[in-house]
C-alpha atoms as a PDB file:
ATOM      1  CA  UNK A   1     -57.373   0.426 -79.767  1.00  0.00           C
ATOM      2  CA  UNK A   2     -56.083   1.574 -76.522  1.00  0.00           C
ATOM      3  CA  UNK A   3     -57.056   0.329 -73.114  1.00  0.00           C
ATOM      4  CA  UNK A   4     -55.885   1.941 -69.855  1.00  0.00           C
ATOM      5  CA  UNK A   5     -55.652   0.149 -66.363  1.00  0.00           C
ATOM      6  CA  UNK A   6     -59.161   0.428 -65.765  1.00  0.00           C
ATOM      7  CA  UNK A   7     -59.761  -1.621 -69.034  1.00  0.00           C
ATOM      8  CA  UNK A   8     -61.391   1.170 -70.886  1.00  0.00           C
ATOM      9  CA  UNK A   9     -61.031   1.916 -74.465  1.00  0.00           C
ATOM     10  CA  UNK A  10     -58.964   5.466 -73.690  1.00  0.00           C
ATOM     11  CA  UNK A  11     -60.882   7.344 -76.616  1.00  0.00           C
ATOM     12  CA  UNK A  12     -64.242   7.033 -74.652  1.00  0.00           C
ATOM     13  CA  UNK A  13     -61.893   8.419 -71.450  1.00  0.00           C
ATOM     14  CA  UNK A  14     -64.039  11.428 -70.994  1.00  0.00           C
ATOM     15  CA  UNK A  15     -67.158   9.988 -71.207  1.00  0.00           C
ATOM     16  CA  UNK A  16     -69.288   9.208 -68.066  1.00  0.00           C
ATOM     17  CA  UNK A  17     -69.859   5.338 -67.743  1.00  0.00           C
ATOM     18  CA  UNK A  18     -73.544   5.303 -69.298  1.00  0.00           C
ATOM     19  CA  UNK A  19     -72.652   7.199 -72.125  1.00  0.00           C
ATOM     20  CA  UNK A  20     -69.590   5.500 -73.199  1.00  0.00           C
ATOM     21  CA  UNK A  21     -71.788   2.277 -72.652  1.00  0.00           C
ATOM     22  CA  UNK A  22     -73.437   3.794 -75.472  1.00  0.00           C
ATOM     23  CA  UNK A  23     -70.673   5.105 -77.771  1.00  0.00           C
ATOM     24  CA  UNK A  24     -69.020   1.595 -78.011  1.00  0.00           C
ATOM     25  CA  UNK A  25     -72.309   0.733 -79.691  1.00  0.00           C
ATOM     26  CA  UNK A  26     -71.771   3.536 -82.435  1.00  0.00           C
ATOM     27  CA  UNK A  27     -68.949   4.463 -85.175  1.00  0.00           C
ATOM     28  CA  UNK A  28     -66.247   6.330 -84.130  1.00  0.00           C
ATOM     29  CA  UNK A  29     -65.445   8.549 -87.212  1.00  0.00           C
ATOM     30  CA  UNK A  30     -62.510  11.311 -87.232  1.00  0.00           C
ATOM     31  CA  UNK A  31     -63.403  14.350 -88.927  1.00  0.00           C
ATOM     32  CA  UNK A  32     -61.045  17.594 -90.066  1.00  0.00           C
ATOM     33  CA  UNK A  33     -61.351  21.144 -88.758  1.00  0.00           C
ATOM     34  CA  UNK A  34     -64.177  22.950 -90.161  1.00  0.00           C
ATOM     35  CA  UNK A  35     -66.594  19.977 -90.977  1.00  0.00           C
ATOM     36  CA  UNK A  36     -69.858  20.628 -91.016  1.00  0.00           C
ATOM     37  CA  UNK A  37     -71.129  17.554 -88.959  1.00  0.00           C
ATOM     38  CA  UNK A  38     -74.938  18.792 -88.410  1.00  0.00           C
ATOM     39  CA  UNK A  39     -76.955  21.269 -91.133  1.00  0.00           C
ATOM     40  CA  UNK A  40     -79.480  23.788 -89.707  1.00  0.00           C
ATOM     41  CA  UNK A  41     -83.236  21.998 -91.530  1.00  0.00           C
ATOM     42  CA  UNK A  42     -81.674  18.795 -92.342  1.00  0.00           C
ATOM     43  CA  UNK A  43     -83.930  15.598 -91.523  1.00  0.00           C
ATOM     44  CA  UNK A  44     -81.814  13.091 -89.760  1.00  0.00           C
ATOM     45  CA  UNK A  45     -82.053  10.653 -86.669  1.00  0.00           C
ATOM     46  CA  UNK A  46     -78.008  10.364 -85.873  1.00  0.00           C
ATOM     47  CA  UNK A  47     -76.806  11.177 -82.447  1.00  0.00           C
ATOM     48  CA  UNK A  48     -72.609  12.336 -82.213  1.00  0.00           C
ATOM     49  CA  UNK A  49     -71.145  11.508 -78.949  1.00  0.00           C
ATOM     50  CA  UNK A  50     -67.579  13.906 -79.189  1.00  0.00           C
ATOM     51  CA  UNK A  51     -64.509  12.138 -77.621  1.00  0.00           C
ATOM     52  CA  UNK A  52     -62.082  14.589 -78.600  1.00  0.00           C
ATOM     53  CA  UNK A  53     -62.237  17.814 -80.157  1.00  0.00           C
ATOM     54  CA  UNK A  54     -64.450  20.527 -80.345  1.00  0.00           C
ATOM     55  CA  UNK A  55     -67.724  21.760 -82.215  1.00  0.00           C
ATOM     56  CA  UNK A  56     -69.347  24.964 -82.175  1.00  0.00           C
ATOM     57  CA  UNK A  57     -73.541  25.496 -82.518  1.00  0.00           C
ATOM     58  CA  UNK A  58     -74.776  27.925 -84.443  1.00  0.00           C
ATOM     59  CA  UNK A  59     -78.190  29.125 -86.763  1.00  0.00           C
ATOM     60  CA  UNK A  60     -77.989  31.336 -89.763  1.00  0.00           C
ATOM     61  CA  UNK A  61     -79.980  32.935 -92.091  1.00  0.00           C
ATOM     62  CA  UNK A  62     -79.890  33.123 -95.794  1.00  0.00           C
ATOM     63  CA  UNK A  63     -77.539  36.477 -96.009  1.00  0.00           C
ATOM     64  CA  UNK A  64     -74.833  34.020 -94.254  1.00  0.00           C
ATOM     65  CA  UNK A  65     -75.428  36.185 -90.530  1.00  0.00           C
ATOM     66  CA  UNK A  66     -74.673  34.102 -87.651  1.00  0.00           C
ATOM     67  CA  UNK A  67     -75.368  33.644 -83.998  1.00  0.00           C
ATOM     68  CA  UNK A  68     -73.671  30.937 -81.818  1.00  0.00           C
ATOM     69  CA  UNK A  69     -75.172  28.903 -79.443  1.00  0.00           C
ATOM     70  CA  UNK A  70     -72.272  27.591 -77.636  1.00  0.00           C
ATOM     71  CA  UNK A  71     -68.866  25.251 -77.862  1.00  0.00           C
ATOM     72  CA  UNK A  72     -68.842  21.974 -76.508  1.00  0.00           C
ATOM     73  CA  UNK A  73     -66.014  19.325 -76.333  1.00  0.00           C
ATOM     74  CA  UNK A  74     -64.988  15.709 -75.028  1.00  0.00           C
ATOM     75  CA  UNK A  75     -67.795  14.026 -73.287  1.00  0.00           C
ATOM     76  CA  UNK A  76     -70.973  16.438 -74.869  1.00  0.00           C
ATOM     77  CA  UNK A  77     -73.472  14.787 -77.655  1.00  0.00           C
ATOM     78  CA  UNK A  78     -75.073  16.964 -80.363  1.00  0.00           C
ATOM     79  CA  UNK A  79     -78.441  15.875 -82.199  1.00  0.00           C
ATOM     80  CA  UNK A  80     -80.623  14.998 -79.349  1.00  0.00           C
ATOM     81  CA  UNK A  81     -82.779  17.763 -80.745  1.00  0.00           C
ATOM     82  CA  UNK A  82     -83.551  15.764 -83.758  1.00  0.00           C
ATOM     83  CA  UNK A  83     -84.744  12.621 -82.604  1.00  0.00           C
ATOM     84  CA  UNK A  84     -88.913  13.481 -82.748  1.00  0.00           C
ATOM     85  CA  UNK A  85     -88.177  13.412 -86.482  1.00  0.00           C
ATOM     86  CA  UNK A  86     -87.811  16.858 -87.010  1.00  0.00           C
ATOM     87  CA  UNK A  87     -85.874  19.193 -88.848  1.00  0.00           C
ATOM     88  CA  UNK A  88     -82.289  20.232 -87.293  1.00  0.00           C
ATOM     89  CA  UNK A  89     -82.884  22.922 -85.224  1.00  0.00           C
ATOM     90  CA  UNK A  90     -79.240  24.163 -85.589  1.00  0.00           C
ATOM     91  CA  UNK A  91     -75.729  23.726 -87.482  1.00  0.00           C
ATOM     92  CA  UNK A  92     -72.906  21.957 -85.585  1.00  0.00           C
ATOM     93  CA  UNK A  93     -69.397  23.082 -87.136  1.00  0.00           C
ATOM     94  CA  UNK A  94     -65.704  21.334 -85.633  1.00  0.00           C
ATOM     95  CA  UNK A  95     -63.475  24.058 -84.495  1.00  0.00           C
ATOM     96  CA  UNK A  96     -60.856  21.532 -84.756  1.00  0.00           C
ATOM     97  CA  UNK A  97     -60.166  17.920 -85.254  1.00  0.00           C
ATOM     98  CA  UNK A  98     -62.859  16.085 -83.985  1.00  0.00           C
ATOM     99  CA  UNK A  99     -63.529  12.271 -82.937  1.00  0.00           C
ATOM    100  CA  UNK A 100     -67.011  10.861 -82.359  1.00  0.00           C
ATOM    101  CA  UNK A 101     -69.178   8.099 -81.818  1.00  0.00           C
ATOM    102  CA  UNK A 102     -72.572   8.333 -84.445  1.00  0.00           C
ATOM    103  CA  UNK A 103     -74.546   6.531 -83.223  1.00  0.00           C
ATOM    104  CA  UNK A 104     -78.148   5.945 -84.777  1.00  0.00           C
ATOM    105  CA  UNK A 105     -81.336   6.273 -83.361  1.00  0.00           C
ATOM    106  CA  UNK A 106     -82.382   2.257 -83.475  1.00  0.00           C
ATOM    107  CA  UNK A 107     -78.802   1.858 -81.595  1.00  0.00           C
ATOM    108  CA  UNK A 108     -80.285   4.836 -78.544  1.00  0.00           C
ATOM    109  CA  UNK A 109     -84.245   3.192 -78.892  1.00  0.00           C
ATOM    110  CA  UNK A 110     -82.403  -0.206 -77.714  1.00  0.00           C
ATOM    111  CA  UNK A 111     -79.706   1.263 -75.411  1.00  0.00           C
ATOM    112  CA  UNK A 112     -82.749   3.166 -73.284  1.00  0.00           C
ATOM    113  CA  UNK A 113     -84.861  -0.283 -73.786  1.00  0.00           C
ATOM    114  CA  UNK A 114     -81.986  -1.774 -71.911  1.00  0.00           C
ATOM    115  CA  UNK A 115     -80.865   0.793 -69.971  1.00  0.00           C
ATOM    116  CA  UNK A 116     -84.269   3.040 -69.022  1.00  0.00           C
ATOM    117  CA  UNK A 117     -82.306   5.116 -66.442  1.00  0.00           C
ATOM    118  CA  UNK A 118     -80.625   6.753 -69.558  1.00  0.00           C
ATOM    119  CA  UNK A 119     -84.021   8.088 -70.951  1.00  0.00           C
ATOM    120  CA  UNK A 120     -83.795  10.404 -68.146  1.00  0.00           C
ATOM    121  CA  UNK A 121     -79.953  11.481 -68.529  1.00  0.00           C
ATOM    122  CA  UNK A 122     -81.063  12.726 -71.618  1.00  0.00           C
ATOM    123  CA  UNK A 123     -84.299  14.428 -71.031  1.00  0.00           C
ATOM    124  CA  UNK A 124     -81.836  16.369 -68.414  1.00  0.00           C
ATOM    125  CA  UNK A 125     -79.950  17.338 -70.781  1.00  0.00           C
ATOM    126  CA  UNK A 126     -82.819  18.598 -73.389  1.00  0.00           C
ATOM    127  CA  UNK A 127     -84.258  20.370 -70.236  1.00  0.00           C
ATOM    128  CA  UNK A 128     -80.904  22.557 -69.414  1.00  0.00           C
ATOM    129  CA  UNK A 129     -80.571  23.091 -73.456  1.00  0.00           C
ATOM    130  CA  UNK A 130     -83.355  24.311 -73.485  1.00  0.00           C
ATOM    131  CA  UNK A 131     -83.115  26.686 -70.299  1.00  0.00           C
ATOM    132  CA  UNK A 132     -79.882  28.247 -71.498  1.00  0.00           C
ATOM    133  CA  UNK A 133     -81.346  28.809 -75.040  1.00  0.00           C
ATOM    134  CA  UNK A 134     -84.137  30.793 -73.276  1.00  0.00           C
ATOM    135  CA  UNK A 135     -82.103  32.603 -71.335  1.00  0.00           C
ATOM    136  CA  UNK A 136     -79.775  33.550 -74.150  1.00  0.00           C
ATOM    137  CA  UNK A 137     -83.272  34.581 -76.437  1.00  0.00           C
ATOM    138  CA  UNK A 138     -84.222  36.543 -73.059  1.00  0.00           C
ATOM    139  CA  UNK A 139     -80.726  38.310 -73.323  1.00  0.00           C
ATOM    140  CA  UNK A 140     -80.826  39.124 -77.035  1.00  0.00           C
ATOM    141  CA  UNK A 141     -84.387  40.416 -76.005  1.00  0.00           C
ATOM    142  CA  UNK A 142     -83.808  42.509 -72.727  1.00  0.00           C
ATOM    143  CA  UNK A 143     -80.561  43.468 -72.550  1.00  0.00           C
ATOM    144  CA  UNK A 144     -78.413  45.790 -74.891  1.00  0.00           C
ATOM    145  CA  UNK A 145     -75.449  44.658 -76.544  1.00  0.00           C
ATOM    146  CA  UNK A 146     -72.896  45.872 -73.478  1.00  0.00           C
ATOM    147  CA  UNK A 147     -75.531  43.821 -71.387  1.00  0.00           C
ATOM    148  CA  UNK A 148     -75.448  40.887 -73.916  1.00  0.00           C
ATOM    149  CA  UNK A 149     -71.658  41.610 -73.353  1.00  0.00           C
ATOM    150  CA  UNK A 150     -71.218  40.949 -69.740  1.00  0.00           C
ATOM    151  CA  UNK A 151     -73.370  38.376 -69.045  1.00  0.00           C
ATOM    152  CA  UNK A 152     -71.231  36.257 -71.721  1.00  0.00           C
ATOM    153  CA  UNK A 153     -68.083  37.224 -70.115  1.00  0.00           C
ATOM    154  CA  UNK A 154     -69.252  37.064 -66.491  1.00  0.00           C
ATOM    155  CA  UNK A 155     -69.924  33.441 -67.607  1.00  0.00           C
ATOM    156  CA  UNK A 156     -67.097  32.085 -69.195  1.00  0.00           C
ATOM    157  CA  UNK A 157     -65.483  33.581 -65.873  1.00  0.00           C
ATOM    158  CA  UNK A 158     -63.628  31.018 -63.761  1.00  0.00           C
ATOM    159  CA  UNK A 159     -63.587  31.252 -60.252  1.00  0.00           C
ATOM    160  CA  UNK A 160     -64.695  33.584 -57.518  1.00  0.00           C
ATOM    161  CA  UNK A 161     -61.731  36.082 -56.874  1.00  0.00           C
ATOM    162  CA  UNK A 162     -60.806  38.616 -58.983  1.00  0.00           C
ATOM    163  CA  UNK A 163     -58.813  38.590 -61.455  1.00  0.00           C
ATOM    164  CA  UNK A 164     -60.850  35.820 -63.240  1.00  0.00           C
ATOM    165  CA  UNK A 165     -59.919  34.115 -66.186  1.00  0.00           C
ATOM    166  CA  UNK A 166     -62.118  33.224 -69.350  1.00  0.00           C
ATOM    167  CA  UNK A 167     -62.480  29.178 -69.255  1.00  0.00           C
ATOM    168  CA  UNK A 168     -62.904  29.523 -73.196  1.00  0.00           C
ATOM    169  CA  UNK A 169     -60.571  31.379 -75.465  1.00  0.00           C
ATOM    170  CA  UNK A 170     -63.229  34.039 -77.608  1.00  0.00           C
ATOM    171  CA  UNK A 171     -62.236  36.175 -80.222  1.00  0.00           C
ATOM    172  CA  UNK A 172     -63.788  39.442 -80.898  1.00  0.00           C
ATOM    173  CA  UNK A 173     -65.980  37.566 -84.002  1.00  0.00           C
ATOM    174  CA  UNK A 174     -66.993  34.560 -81.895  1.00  0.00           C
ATOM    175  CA  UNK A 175     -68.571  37.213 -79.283  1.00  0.00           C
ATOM    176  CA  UNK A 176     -70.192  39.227 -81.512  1.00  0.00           C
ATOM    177  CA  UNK A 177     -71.625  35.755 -83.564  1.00  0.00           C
ATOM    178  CA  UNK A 178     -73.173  34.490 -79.945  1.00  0.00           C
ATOM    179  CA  UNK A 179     -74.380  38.144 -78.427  1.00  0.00           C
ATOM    180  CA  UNK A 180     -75.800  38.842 -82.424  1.00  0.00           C
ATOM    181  CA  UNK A 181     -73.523  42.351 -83.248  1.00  0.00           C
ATOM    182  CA  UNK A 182     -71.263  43.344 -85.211  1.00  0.00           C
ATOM    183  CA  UNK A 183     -67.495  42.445 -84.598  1.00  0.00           C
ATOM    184  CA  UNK A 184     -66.366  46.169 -84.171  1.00  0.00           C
ATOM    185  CA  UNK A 185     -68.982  47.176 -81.751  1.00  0.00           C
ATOM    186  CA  UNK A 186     -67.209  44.079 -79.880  1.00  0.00           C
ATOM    187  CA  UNK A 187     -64.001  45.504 -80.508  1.00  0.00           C
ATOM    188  CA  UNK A 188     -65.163  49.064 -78.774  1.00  0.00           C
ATOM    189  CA  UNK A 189     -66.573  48.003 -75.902  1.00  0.00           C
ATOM    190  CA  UNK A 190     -63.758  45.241 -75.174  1.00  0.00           C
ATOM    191  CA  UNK A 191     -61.225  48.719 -75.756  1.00  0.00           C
ATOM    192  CA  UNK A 192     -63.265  50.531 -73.446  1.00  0.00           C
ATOM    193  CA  UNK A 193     -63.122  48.067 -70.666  1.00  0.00           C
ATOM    194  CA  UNK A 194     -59.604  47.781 -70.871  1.00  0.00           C
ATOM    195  CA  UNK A 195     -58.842  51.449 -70.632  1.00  0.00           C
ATOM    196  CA  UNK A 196     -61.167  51.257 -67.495  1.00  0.00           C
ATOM    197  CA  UNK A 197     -58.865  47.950 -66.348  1.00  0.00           C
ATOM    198  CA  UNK A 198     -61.719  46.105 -66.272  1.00  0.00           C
ATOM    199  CA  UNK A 199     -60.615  43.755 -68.151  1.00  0.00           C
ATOM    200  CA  UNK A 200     -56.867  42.484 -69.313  1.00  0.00           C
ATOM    201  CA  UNK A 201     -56.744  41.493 -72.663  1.00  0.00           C
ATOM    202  CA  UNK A 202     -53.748  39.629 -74.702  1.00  0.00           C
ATOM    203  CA  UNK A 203     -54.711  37.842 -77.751  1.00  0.00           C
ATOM    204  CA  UNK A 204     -57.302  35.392 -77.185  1.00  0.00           C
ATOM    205  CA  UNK A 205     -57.346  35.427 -73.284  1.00  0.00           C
ATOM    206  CA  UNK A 206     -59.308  37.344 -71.346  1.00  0.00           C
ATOM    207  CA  UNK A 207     -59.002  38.009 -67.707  1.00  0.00           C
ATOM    208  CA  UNK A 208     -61.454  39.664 -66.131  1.00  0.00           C
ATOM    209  CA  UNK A 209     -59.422  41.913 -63.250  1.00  0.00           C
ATOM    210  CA  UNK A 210     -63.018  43.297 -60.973  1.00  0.00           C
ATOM    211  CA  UNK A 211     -66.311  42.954 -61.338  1.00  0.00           C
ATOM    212  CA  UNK A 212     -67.680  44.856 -64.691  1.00  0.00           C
ATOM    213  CA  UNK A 213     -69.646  47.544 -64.029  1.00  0.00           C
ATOM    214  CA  UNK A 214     -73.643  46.826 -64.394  1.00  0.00           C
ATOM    215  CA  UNK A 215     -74.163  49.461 -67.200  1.00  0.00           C
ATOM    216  CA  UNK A 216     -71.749  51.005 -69.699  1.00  0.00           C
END
């Protein structure tokens, strides 16, 4: 175990100070690339607190077809969802190696009995998971798949002034697995905005070099 200056066990270092509060109760567990930490319809009442590493979110349905729900890393807990004692509402995956805190449900019932304050921390967070997974069903819905295409790059978008670059590194498969197409109509589009220098595209990163256009 190290400790910094500040005294503070540097593997809950990205945590904010009520949630590492609550990590040191749980136990911190190391897990490989490509785990499968959380199963879509699984009963369980385990929270993971990530201190390093990173997870992606997805569903899936019985041909193996997938749709993403997002990437989160170092200071992000998955399984919140779960606690009313229902069935996992979605898979959680390590991208690669991953440390967290699991910590169990009696652990969180007598963190928030000491700690109320926290209750509210996390009913934030259910309240802005559940706002982005609306507006991503409203995208799927609404827009077309260039549509479904921009808004996910206009997100991961750092910055104000052009060029902008993506704050995630997405290949063509992870886009087309969180705006639900295929990998090569990805491919196109991505081709086509290049060739309009939209877009600047090596590998992995993306820069986006002015605005995209509204329709393609």
């Amino acid at each position: 175990m190290t400790r910094g200056l500040s005294g503070v066990d540097a593997r809950f270092a990205a945590l904010s100070d009520s949630v590492r509060a609550l990590a040191e109760r749980g136990m911190v567990r190391s897990y490989r690339k490509g785990t499968v930490l959380i199963e879509e319809g699984d009963r369980s009442d385990t929270l993971y607190i990530l201190l390093s590493g990173r997870v992606r979110v997805y569903s899936s349905n019985e041909t193996g077809r997938e749709v993403s729900h997002g990437t989160y890393g170092a200071g992000e807990y998955l399984g919140e969802m779960s606690l009313d004692g229902g069935p996992r509402s979605a898979s959680v995956i390590t991208l690669e190696s991953t440390v967290c805190s699991v910590v169990m449900r009696a652990t969180l019932e007598a963190y928030i009995a000491e700690q109320p304050a926290f209750a509210f921390e996390l009913l934030g967070k259910l309240i802005r998971r559940v706002r982005a997974a609306t507006l991503s069903t409203k995208q799927l819905a609404l827009n077309d798949v260039y549509g479904r295409l921009k808004a996910l790059l206009d997100s991961h978008a750092a910055g104000d002034d052009y060029p902008r670059t993506l704050d995630e590194r997405l290949t063509h498969q992870d886009m087309s697995t969180r705006i639900g197409c295929s990998r090569e109509m990805v491919s196109r589009l991505m081709k086509d905005l290049q060739r309009g220098q939209y877009i600047d595209h090596e590998g992995s990163v993306i820069r986006l070099l002015r605005p995209l256009p509204p329709r393609w």
